[in-house]
N, C-alpha and C. Protein backbone atom coordinates (compact mmCIF):
# COMPACT_ATOMS: atom_id res chain seq x y z
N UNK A 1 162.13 1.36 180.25
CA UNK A 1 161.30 0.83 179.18
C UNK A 1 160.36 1.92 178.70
N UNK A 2 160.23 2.40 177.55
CA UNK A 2 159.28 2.90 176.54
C UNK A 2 158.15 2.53 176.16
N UNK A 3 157.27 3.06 175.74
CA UNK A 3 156.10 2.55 175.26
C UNK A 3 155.67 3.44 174.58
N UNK A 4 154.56 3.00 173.18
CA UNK A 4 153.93 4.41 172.67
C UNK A 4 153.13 3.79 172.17
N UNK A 5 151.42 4.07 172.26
CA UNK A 5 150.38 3.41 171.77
C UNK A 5 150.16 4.12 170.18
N UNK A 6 149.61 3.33 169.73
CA UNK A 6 148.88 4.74 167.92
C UNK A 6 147.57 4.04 167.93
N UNK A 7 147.00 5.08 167.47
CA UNK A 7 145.45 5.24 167.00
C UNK A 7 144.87 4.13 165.78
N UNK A 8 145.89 3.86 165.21
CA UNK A 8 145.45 3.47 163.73
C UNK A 8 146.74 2.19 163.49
N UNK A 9 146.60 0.99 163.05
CA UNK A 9 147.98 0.39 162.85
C UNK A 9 147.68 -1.29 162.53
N UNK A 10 148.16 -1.90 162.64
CA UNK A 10 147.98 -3.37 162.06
C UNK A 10 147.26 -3.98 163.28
N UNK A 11 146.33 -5.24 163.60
CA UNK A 11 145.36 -4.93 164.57
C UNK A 11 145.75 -6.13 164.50
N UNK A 12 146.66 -7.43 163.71
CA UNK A 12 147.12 -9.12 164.62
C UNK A 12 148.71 -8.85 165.47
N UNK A 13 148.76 -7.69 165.81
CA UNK A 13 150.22 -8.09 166.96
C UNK A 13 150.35 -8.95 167.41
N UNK A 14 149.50 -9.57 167.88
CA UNK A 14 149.24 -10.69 169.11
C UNK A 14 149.80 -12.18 168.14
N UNK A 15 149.82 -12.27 166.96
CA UNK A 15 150.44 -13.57 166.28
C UNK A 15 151.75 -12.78 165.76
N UNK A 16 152.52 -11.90 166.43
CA UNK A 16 153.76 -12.05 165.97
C UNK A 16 154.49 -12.34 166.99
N UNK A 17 155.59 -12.86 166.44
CA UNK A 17 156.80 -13.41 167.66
C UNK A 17 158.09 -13.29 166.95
N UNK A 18 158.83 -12.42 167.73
CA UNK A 18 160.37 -11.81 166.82
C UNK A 18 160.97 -12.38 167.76
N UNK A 19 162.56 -13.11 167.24
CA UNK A 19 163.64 -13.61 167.93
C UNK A 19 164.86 -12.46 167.68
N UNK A 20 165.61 -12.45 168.90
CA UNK A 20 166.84 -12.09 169.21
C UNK A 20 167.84 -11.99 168.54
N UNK A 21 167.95 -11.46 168.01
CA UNK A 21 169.37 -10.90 166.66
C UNK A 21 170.90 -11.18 167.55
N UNK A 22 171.52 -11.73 166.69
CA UNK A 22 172.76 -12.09 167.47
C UNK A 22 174.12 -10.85 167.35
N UNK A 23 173.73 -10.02 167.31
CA UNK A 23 174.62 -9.05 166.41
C UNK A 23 173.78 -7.67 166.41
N UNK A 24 174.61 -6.49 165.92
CA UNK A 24 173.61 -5.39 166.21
C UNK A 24 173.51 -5.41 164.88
N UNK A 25 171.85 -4.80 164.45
CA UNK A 25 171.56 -4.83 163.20
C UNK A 25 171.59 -3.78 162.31
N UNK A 26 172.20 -2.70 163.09
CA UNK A 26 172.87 -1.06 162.50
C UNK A 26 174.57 -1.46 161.90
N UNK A 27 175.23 -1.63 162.77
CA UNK A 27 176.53 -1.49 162.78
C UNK A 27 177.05 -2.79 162.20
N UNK A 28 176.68 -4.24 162.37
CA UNK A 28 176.88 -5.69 162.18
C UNK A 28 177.58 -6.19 163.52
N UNK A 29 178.24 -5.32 164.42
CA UNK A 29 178.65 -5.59 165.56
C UNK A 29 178.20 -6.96 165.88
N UNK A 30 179.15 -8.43 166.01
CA UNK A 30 178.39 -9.14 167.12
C UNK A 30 178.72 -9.36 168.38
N UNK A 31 177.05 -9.77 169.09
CA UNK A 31 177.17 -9.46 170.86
C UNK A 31 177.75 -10.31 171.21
N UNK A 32 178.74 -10.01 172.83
CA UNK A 32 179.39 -10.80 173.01
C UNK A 32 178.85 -11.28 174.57
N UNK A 33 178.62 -12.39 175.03
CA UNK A 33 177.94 -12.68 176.11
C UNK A 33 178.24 -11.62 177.33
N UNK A 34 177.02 -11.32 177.53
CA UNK A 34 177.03 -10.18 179.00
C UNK A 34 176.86 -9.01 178.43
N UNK A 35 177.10 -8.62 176.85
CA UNK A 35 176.89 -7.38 176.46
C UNK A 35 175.50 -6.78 176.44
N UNK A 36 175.38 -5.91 177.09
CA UNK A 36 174.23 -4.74 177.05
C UNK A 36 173.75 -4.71 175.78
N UNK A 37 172.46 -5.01 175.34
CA UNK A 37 172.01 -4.42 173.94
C UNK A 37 170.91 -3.72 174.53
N UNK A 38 170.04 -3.08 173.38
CA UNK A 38 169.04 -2.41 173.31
C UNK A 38 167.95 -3.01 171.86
N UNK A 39 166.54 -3.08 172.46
CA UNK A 39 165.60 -3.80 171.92
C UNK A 39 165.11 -2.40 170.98
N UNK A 40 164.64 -2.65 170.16
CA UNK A 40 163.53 -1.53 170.02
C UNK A 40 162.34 -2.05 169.21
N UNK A 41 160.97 -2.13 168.98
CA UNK A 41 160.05 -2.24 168.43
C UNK A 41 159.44 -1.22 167.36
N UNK A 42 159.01 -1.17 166.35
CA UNK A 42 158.41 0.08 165.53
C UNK A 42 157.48 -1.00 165.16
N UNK A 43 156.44 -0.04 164.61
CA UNK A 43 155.41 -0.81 163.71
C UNK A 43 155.33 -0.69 162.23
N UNK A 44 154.44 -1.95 161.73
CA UNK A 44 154.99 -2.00 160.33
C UNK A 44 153.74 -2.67 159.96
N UNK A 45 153.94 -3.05 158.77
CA UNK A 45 152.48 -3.41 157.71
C UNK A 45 151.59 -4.40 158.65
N UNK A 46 152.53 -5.67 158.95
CA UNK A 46 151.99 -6.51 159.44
C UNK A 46 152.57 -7.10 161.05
N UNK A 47 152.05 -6.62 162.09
CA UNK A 47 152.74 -6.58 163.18
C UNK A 47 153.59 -5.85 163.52
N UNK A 48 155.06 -6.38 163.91
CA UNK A 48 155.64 -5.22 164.14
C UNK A 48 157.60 -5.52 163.88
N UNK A 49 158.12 -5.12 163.57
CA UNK A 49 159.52 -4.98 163.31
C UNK A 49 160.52 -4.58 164.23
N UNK A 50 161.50 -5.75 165.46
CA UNK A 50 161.94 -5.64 165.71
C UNK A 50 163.67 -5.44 165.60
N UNK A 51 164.27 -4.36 166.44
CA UNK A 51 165.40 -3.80 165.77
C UNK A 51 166.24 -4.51 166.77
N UNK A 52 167.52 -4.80 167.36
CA UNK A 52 168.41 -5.10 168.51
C UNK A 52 169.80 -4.33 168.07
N UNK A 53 170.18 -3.50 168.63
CA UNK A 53 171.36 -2.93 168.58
C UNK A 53 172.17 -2.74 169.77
N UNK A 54 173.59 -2.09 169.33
CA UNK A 54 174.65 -2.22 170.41
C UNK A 54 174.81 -0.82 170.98
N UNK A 55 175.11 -0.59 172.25
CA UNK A 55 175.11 1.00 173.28
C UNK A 55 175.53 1.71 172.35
N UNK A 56 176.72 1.63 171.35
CA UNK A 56 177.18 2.32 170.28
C UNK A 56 176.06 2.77 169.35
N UNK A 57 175.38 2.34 169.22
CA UNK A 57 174.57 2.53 168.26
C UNK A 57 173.28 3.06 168.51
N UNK A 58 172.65 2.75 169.78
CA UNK A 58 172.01 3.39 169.93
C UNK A 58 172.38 4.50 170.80
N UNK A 59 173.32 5.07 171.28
CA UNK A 59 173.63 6.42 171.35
C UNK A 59 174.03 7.01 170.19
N UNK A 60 174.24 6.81 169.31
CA UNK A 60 174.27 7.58 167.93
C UNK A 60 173.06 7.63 167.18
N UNK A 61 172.40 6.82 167.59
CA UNK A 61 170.99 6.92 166.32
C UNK A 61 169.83 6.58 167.49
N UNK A 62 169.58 6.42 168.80
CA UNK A 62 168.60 6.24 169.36
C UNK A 62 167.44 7.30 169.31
N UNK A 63 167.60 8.48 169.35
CA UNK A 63 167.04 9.47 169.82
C UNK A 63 166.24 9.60 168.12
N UNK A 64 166.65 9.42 167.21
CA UNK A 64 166.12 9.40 165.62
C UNK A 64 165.35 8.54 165.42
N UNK A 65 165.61 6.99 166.31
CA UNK A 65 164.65 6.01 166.17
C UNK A 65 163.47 6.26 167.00
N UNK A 66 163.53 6.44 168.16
CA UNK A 66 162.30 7.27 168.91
C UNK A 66 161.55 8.10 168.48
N UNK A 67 162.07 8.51 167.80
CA UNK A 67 161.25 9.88 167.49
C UNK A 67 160.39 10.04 166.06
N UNK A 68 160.60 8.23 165.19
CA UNK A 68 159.99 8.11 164.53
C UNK A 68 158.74 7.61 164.69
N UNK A 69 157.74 7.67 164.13
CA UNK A 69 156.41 8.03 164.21
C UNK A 69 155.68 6.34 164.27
N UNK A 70 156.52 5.87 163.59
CA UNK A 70 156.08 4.02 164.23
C UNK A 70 156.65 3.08 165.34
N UNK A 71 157.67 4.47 166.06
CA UNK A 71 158.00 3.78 167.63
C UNK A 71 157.14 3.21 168.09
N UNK A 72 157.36 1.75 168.61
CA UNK A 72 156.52 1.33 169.47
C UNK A 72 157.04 0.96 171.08
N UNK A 73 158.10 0.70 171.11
CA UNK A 73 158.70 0.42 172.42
C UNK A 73 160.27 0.22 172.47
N UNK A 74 160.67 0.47 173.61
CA UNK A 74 162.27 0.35 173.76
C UNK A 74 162.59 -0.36 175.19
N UNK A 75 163.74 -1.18 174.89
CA UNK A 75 163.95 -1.40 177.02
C UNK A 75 165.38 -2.40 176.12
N UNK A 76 166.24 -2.24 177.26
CA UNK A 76 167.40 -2.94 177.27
C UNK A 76 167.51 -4.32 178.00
N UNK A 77 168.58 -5.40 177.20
CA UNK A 77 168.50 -6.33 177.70
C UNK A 77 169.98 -6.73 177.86
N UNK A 78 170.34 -7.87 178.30
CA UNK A 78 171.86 -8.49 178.22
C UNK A 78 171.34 -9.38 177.47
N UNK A 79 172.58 -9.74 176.53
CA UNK A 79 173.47 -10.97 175.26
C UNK A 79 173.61 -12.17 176.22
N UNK A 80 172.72 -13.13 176.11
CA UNK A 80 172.70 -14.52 176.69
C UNK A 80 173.13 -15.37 174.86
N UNK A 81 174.34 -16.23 174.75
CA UNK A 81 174.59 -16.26 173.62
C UNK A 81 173.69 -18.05 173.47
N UNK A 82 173.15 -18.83 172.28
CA UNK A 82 172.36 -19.65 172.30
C UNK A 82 173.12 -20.81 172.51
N UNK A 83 172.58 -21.96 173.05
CA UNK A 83 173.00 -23.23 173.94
C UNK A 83 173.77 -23.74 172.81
N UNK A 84 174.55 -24.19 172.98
CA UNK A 84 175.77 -25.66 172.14
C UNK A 84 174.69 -26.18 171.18
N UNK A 85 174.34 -26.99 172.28
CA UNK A 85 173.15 -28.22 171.58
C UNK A 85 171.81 -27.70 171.74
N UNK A 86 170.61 -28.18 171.22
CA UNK A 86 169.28 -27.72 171.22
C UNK A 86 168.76 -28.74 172.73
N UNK A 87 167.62 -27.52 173.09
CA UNK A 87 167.25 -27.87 174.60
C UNK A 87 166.62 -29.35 173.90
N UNK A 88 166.20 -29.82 174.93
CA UNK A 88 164.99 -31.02 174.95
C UNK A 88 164.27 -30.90 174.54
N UNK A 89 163.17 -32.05 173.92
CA UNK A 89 162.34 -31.51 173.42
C UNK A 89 161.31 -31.26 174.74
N UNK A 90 160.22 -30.24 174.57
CA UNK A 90 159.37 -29.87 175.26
C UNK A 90 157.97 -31.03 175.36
N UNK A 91 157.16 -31.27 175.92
CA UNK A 91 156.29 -32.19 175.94
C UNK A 91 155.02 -31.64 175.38
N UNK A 92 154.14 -32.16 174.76
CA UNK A 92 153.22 -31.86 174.18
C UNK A 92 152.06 -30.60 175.07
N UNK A 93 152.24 -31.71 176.40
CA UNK A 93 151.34 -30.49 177.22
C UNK A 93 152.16 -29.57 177.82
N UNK A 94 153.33 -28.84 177.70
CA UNK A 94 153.55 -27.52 178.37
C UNK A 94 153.56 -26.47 177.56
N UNK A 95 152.74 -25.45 178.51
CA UNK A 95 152.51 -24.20 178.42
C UNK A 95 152.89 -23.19 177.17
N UNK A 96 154.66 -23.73 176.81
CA UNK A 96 154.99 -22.55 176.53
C UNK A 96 155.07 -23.08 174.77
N UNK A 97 155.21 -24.46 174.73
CA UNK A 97 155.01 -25.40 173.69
C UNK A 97 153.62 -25.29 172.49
N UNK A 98 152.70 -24.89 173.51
CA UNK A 98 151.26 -25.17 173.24
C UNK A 98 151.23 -23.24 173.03
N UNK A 99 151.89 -22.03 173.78
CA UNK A 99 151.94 -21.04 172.90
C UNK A 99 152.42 -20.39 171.72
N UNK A 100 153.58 -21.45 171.92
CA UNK A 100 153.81 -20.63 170.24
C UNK A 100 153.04 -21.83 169.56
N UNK A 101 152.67 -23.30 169.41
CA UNK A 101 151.84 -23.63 168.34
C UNK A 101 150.90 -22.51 168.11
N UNK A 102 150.03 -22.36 169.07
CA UNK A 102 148.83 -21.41 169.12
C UNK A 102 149.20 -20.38 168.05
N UNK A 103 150.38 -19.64 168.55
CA UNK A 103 150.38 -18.11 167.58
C UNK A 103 151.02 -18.34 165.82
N UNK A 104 151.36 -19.93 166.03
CA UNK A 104 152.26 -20.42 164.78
C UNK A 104 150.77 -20.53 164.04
N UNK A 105 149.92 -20.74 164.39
CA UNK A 105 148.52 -21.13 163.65
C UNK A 105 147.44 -19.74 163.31
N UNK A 106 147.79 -19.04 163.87
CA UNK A 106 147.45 -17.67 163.54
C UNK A 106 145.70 -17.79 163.16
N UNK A 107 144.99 -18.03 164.45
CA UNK A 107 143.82 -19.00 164.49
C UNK A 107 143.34 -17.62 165.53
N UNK A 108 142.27 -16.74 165.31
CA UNK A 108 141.48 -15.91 165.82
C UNK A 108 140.85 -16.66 167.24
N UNK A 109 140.06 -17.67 166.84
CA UNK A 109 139.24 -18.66 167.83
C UNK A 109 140.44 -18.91 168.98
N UNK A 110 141.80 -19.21 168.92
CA UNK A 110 142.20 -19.50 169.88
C UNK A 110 143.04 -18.47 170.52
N UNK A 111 143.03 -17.07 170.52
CA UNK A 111 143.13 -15.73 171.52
C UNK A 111 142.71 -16.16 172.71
N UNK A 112 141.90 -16.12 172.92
CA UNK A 112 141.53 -16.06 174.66
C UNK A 112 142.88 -17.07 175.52
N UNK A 113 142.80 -18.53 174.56
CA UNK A 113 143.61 -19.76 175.20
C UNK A 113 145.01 -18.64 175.32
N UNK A 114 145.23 -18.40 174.02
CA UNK A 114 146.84 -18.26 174.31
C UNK A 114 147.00 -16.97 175.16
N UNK A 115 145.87 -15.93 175.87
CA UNK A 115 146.24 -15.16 176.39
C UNK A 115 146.55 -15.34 177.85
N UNK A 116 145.53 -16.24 178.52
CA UNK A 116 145.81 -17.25 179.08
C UNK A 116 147.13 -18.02 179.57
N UNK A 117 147.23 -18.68 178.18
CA UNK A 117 149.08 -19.46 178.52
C UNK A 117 149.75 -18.33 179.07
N UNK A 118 149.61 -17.28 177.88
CA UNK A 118 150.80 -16.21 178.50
C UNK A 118 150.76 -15.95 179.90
N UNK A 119 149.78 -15.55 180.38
CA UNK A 119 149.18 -14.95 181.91
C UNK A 119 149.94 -15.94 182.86
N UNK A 120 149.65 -17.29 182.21
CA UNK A 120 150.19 -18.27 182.83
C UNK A 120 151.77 -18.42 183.44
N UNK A 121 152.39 -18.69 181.81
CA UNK A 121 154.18 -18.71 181.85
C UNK A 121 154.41 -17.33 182.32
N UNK A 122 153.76 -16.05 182.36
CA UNK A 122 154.04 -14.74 182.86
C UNK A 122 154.51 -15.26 184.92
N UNK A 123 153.00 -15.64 185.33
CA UNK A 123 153.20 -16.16 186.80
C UNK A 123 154.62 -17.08 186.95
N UNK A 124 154.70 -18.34 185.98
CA UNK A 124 155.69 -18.88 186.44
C UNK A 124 157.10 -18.33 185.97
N UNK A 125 157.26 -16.69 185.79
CA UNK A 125 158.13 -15.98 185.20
C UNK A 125 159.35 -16.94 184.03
N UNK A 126 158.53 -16.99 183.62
CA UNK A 126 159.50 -18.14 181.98
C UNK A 126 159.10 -17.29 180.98
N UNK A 127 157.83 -15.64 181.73
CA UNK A 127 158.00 -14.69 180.35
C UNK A 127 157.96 -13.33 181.51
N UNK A 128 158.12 -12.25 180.53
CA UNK A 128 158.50 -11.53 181.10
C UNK A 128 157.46 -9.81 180.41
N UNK A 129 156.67 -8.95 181.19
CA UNK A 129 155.93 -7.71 180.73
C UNK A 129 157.12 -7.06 180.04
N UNK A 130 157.01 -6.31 179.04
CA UNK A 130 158.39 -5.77 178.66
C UNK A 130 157.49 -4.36 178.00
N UNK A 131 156.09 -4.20 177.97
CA UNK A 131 155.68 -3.02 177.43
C UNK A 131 154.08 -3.41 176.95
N UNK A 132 153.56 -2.04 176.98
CA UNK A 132 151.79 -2.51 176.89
C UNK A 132 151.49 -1.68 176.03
N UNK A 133 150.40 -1.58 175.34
CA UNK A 133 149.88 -0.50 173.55
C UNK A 133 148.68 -1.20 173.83
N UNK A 134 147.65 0.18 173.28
CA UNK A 134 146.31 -0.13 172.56
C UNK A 134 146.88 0.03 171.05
N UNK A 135 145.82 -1.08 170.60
CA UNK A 135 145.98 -1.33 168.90
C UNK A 135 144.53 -1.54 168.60
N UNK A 136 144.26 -0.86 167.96
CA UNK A 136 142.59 -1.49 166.82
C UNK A 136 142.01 -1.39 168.17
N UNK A 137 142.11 -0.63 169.44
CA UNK A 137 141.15 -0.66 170.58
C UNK A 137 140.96 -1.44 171.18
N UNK A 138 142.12 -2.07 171.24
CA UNK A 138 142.41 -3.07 172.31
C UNK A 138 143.85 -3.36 173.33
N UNK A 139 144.10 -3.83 174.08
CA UNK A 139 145.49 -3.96 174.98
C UNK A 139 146.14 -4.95 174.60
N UNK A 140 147.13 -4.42 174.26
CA UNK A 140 148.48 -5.35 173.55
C UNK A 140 149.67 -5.31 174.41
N UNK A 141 149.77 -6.90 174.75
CA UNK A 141 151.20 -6.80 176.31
C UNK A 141 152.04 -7.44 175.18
N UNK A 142 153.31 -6.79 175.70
CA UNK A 142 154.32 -7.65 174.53
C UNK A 142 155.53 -8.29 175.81
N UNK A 143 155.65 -9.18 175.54
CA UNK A 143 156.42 -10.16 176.25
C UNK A 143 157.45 -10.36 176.03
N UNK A 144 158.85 -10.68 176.51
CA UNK A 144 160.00 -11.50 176.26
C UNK A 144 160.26 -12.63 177.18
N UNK A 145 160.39 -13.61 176.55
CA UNK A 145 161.39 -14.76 177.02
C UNK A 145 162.63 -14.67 177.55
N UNK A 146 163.04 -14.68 178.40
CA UNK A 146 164.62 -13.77 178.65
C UNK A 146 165.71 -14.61 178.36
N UNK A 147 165.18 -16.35 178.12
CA UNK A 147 166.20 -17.04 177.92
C UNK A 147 166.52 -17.13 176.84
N UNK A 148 165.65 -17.29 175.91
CA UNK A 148 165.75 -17.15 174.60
C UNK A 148 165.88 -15.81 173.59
N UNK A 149 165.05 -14.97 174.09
CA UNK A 149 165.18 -13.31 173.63
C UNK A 149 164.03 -13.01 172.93
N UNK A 150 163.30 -14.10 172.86
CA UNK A 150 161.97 -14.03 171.99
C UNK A 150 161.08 -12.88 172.29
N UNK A 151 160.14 -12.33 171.05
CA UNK A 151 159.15 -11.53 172.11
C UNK A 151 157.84 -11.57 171.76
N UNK A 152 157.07 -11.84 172.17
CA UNK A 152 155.51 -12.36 171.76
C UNK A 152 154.68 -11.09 172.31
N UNK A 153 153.43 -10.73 171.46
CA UNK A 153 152.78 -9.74 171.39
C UNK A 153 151.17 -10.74 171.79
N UNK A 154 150.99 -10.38 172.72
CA UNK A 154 149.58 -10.97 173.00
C UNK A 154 148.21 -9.98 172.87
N UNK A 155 147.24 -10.25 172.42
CA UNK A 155 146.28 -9.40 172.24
C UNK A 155 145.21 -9.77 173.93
N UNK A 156 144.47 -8.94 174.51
CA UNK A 156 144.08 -9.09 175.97
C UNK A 156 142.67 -9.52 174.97
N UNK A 157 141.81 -10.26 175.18
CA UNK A 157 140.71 -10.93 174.84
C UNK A 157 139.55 -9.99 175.71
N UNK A 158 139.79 -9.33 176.77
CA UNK A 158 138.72 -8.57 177.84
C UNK A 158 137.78 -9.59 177.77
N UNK A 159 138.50 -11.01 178.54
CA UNK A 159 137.13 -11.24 178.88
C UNK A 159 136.57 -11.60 179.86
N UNK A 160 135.08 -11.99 179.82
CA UNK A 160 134.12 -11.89 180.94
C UNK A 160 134.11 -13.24 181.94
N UNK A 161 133.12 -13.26 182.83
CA UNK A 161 133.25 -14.13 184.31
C UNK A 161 132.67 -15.29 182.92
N UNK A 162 131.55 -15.18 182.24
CA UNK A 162 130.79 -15.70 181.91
C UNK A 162 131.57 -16.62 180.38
N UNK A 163 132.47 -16.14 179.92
CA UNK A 163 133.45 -16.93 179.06
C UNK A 163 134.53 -17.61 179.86
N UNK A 164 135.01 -17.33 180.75
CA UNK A 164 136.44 -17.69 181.24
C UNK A 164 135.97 -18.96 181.22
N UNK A 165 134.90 -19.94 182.10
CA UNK A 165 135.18 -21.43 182.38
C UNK A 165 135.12 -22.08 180.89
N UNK A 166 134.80 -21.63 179.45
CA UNK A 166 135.14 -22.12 178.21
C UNK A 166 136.11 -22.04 178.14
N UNK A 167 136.80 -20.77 178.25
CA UNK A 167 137.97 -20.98 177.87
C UNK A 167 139.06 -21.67 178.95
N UNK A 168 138.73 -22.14 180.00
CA UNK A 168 139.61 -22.57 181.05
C UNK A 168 139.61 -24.05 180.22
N UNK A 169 138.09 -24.06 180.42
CA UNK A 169 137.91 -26.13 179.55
C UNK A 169 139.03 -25.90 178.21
N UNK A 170 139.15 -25.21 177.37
CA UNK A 170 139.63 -25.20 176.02
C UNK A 170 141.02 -25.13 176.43
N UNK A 171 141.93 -24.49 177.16
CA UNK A 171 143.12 -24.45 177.65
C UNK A 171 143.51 -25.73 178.29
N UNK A 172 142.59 -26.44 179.00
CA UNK A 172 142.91 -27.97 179.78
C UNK A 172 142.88 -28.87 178.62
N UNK A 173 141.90 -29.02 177.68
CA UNK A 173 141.90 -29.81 176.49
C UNK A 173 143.06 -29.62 175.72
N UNK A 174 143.65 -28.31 175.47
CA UNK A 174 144.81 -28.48 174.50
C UNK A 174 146.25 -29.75 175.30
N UNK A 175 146.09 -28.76 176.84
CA UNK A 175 147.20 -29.08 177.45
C UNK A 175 147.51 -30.58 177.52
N UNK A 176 146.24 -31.17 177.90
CA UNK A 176 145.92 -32.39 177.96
C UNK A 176 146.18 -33.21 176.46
N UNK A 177 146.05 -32.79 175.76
CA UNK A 177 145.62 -34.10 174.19
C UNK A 177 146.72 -32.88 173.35
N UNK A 178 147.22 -32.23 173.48
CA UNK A 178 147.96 -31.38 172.63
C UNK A 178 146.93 -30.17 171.49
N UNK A 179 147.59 -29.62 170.52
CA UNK A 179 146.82 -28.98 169.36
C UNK A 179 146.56 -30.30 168.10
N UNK A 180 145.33 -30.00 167.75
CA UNK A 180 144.48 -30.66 166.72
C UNK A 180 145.24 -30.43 165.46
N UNK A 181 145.62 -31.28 164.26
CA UNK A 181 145.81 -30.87 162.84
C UNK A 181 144.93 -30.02 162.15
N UNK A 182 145.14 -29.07 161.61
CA UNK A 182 143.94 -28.24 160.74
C UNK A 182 142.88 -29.12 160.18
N UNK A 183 143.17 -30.23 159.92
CA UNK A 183 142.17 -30.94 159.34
C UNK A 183 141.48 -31.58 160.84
N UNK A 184 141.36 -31.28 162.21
CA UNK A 184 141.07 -32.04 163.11
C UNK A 184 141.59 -33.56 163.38
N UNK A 185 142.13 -33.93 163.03
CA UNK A 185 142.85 -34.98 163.52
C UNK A 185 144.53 -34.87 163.87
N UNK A 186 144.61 -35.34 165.41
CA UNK A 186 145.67 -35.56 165.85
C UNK A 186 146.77 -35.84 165.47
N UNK A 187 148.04 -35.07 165.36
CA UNK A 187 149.14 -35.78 164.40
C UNK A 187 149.93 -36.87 165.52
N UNK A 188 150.66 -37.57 164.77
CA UNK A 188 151.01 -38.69 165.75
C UNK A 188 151.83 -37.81 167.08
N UNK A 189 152.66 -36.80 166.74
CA UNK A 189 153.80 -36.43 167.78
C UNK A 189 152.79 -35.85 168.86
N UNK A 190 151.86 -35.42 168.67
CA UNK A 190 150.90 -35.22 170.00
C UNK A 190 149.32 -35.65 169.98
N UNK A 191 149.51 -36.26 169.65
CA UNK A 191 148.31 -37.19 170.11
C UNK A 191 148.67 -37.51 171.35
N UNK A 192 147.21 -38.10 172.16
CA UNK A 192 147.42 -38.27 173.46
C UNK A 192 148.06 -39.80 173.70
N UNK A 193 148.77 -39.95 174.19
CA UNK A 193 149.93 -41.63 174.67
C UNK A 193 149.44 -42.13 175.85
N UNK A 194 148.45 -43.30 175.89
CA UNK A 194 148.28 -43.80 177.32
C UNK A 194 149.57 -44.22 178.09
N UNK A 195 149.89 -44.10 179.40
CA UNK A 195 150.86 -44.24 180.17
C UNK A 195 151.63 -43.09 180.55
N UNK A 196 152.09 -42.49 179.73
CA UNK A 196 152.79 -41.05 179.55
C UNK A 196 153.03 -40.05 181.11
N UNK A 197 153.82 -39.51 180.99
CA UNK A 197 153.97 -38.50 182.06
C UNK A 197 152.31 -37.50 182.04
N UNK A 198 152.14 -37.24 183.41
CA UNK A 198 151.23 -36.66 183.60
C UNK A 198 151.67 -34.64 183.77
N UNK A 199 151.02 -34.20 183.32
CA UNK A 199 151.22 -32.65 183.86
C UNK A 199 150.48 -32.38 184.70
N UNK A 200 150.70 -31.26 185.77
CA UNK A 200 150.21 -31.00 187.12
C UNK A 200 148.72 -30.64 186.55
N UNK A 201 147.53 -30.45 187.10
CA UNK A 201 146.42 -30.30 186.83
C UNK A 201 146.44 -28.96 186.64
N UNK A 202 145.78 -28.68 185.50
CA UNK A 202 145.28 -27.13 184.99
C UNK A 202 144.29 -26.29 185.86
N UNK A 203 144.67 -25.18 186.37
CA UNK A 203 143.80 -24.31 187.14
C UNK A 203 144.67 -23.06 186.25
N UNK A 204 143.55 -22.46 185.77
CA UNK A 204 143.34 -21.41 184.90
C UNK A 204 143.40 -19.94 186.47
N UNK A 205 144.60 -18.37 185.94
CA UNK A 205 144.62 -18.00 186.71
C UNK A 205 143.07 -16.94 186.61
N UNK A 206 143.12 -16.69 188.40
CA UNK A 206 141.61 -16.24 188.90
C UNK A 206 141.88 -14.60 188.90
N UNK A 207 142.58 -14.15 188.67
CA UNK A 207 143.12 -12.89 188.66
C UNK A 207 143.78 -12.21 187.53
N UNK A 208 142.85 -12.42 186.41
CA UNK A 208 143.70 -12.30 185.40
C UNK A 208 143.80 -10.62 184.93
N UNK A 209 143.29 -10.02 185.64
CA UNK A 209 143.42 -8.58 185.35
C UNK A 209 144.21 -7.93 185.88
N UNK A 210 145.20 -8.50 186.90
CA UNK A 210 146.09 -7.68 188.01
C UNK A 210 147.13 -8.88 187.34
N UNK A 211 147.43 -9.46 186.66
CA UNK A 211 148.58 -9.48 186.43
C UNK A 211 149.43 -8.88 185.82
N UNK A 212 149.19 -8.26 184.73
CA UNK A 212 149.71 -7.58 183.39
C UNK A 212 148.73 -6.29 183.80
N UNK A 213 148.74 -4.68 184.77
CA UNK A 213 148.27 -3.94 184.86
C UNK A 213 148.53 -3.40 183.59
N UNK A 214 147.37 -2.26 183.09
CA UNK A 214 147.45 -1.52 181.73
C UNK A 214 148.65 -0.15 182.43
């Protein structure tokens, strides 16, 4: 895996989330389950522009893409091809449900929560470190989903003893009652349902700096 930080560059990484190209996006090649691809990241106006290509391709053109000046990261993965039918739906309060709403809302105020989730689904490995960058002077972990191929760019919030139990309360409130409508009111699909399945109780992790080392 690769990495390359820059000085100067688009400073919301952390609300982008690129999915898995089914096919290489040089050649049109498509992957065939178990096939080796190669990820690559560059940066671009707004976040960042992910590439997925085939060993072919990036041994012919890898070393040109590196070496361009908005590299941001590289690491190889295997072609998991997508399910028949669509999974289940997810429940209002899990983790990984409540992160992409978060980054789908592209909501400043709620960074800390979703850095959090991540830290979180990171422990219960349902995500995965795949590469780290300072941006705008700050630590940017970029993540993949390995089941899906997704890759989420989280911005690190650095924060203190003295914020964490807000933001622990604000992470239990989402999990609990779901995300709010922009207008503050609850939409029916997650609003809170008396009776309902319960989720295990929220404990926010205590170590949040040794998980994702810089």
């Amino acid at each position: 895996m690769n990495a390359a930080g820059s000085a100067s560059g688009p400073i919301m990484l952390e609300w982008n989330i690129q999915s898995r190209a089914h096919g290489c996006q040089l050649s049109g090649h498509a992957f065939a389950e178990g096939e080796t691809y190669h990820t690559v990241l560059l940066g671009a106006k707004e976040g960042f522009e992910r590439l997925d290509l085939c060993a072919a391709a990036w041994r012919d053109h890898g070393a040109e893409i590196v070496a361009r000046p908005n590299f941001v990261s590289h690491w190889v993965g295997t072609y998991v091809p997508p399910p028949a039918s669509p999974p289940e739906a997810i429940r209002k309060d899990d983790a990984e449900t409540l992160l992409r709403a978060l980054l789908e809302r592209r909501d400043e105020r709620h960074a800390p929560a979703a850095f959090i989730l991540a830290v979180m689904l990171e422990r219960k490995r349902i995500l995965k470190v795949k590469s780290q960058l300072r941006e705008g002077g700050r630590r940017v972990i970029v993540y993949e989903h390995p089941k899906s191929g997704d890759v989420f760019a989280i911005a690190d919030p650095d924060l203190q003893l003295a914020q964490l139990e807000a933001v622990q309360r604000d992470v239990g409130q989402l999990l609990e009652h779901g995300l709010p409508a922009l207008d503050g009111v609850f939409p029916e699909s997650t609003a809170p349902s008396p009776g309902g399945p319960e989720e295990e109780p929220f404990n926010a992790p205590s170590d949040l700096a040794t998980l994702a080392p810089a």
